[in-house]
Structures are given as C-alpha cells and as structure tokens.
C-alpha atoms as a PDB file:
ATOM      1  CA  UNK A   1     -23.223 -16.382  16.598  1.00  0.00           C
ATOM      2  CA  UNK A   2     -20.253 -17.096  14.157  1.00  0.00           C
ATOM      3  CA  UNK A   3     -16.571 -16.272  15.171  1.00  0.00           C
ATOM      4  CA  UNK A   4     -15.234 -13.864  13.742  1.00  0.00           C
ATOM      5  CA  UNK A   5     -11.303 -14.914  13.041  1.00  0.00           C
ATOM      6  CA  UNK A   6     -11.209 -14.971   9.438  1.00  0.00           C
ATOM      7  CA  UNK A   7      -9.254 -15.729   6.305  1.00  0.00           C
ATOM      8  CA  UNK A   8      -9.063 -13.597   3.239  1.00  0.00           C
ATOM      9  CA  UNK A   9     -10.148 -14.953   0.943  1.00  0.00           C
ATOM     10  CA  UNK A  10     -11.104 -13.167  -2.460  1.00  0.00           C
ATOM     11  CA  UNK A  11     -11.883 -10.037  -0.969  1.00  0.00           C
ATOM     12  CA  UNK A  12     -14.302 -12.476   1.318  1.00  0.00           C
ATOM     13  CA  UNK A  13     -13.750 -13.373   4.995  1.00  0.00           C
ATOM     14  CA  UNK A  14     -14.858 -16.796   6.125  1.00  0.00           C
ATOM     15  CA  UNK A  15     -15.350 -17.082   9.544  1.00  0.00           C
ATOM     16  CA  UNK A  16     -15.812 -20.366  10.467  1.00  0.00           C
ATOM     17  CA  UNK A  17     -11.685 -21.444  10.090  1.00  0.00           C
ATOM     18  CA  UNK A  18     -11.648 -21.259  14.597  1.00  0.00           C
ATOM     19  CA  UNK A  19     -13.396 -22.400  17.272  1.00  0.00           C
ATOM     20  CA  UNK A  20     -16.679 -20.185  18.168  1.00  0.00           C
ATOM     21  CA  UNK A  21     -16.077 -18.290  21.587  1.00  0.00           C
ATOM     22  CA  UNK A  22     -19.611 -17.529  22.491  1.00  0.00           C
ATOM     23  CA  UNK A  23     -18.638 -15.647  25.192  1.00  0.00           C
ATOM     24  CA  UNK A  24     -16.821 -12.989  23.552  1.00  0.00           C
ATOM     25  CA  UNK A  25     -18.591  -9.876  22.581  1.00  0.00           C
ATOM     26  CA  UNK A  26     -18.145  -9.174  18.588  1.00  0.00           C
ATOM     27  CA  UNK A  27     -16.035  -6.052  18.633  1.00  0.00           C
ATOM     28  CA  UNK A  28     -13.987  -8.249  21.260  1.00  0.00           C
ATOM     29  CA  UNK A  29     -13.579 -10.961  18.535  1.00  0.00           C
ATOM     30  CA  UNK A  30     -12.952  -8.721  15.864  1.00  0.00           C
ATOM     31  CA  UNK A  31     -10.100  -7.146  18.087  1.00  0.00           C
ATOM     32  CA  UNK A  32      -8.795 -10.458  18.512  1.00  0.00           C
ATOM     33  CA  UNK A  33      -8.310 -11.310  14.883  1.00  0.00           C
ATOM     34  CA  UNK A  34      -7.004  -7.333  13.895  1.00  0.00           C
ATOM     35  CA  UNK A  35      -4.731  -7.922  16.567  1.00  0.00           C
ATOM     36  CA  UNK A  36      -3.174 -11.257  15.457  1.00  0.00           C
ATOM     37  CA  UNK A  37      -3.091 -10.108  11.495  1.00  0.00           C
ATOM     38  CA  UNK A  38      -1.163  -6.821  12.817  1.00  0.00           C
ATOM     39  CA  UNK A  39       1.597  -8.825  15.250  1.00  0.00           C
ATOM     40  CA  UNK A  40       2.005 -11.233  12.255  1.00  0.00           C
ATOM     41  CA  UNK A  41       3.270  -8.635  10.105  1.00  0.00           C
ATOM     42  CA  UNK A  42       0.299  -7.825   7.835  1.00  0.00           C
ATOM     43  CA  UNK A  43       0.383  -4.038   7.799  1.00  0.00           C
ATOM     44  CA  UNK A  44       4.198  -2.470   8.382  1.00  0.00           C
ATOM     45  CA  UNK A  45       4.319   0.290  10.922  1.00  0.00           C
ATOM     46  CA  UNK A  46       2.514   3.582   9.176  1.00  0.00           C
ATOM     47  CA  UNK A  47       1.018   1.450   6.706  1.00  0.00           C
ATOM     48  CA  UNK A  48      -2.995   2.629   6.289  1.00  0.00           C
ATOM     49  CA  UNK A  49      -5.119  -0.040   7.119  1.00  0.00           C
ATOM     50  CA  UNK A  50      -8.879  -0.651   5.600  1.00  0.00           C
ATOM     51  CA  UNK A  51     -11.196   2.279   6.396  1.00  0.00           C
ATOM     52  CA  UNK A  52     -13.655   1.169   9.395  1.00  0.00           C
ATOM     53  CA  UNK A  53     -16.642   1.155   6.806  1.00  0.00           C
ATOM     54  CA  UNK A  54     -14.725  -1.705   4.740  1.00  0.00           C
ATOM     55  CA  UNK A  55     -13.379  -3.264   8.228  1.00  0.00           C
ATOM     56  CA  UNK A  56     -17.220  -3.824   8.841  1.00  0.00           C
ATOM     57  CA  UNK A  57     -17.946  -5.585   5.903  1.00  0.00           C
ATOM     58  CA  UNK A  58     -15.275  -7.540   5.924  1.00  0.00           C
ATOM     59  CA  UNK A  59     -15.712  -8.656   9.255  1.00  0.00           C
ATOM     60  CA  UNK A  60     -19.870  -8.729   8.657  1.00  0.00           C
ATOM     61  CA  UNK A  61     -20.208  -6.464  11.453  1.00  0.00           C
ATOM     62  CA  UNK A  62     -22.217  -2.828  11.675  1.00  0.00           C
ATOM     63  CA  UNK A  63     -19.698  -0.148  11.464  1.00  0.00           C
ATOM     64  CA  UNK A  64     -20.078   0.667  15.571  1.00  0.00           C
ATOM     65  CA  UNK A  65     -18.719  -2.868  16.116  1.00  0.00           C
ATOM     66  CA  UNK A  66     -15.701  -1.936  14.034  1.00  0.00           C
ATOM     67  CA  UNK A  67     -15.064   1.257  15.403  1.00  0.00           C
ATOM     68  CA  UNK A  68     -15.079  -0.003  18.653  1.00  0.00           C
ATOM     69  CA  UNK A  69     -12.527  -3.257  18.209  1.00  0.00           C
ATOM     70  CA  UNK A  70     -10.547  -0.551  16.411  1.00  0.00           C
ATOM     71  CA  UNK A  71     -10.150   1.819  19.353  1.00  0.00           C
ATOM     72  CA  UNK A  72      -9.327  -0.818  21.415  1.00  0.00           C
ATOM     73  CA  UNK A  73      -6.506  -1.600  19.588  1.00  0.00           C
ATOM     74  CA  UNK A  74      -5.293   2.094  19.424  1.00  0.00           C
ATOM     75  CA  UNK A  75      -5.660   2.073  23.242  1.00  0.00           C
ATOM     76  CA  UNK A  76      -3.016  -1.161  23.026  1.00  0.00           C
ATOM     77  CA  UNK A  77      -0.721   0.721  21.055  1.00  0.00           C
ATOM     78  CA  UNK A  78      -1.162  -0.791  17.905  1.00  0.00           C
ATOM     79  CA  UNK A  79      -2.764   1.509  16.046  1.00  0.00           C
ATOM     80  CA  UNK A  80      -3.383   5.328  15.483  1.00  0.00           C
ATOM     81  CA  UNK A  81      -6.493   6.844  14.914  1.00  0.00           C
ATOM     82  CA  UNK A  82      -6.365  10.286  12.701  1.00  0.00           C
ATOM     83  CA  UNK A  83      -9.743  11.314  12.679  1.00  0.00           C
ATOM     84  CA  UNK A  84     -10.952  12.324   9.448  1.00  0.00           C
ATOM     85  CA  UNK A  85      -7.597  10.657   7.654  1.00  0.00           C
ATOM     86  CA  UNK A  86      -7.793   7.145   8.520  1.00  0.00           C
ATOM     87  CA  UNK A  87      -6.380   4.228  10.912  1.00  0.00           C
ATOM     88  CA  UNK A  88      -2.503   3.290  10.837  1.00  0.00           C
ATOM     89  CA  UNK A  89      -1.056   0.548  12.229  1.00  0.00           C
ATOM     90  CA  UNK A  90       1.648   2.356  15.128  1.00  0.00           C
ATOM     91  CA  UNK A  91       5.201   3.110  14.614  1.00  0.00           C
ATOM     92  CA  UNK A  92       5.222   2.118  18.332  1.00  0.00           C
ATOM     93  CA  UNK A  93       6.612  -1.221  20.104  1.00  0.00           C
ATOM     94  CA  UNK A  94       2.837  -1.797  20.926  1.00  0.00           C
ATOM     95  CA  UNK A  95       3.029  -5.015  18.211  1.00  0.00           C
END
C-alpha cells in the first residue's frame, strides 16, 4: 500500500514524499494529510474545499474512503459538512 501524504503537484498528488505507515487504514491516512494541509493554513476558515468526488482522485482513493477521512475531520472540528452544498473548512478554533 502507498501512503497517502501528498504534494500537489500539477493538479497530481504524489504519494511517496513520507514514510509508508502500513498500519494505518486509508481514510485514516488521508485524514492525516487533510488535517496537516488545513492547520498549515491551506484553506482560510469558510473557504470551500475540493468536492469529496475530486478529494478521491486526488488522493487515488474510492469516494467512500474520502467521505469517511472527511467526516472525521468534521467530527474534530475542522470542517463542516453542508450536505448537498459542499465541505468548508470551520470558522471554529478546531485548527
């Protein structure tokens, strides 16, 4: 299994920039990395991130895995779900 902390890179993630954690479940490691980009600043607070569908393929993921590592982020705090609307990164302390 590749790790999934990636680097943007045209449009393109690569993957392979951070040690492989093999025992960390994909939607897991694609938390990890959403998480990171988020508390370094990459989306400001209300700012619309990348629809899960394009999170997927970025990520090289099925859409399930990115729905999940996205709702586990909105349980942190750090981002809000609208259903039908989209994912925002919170107005909230949570980053």
């Amino acid at each position: 299994m590749t790790d999934l902390a990636a680097r943007p890179t045209g449009g393109r993630l690569l993957w392979h920039d951070r040690p492989v954690r093999p025992n960390r479940l994909p939607s897991q490691q694609v938390a990890d990395d959403l998480r990171q980009r988020i508390k370094s600043g990459e989306w400001q607070p209300g700012e619309q991130l990348p629809s899960v569908a394009k999170l997927a393929a970025q990520y090289g993921v099925v859409k399930s895995t990115a729905f999940k590592a996205v709702h586990v982020l909105a349980d942190e705090g750090l981002l809000d779900v609208v259903p039908n609307w989209g994912v925002f990164k919170s107005s909230g302390d949570g980053a």
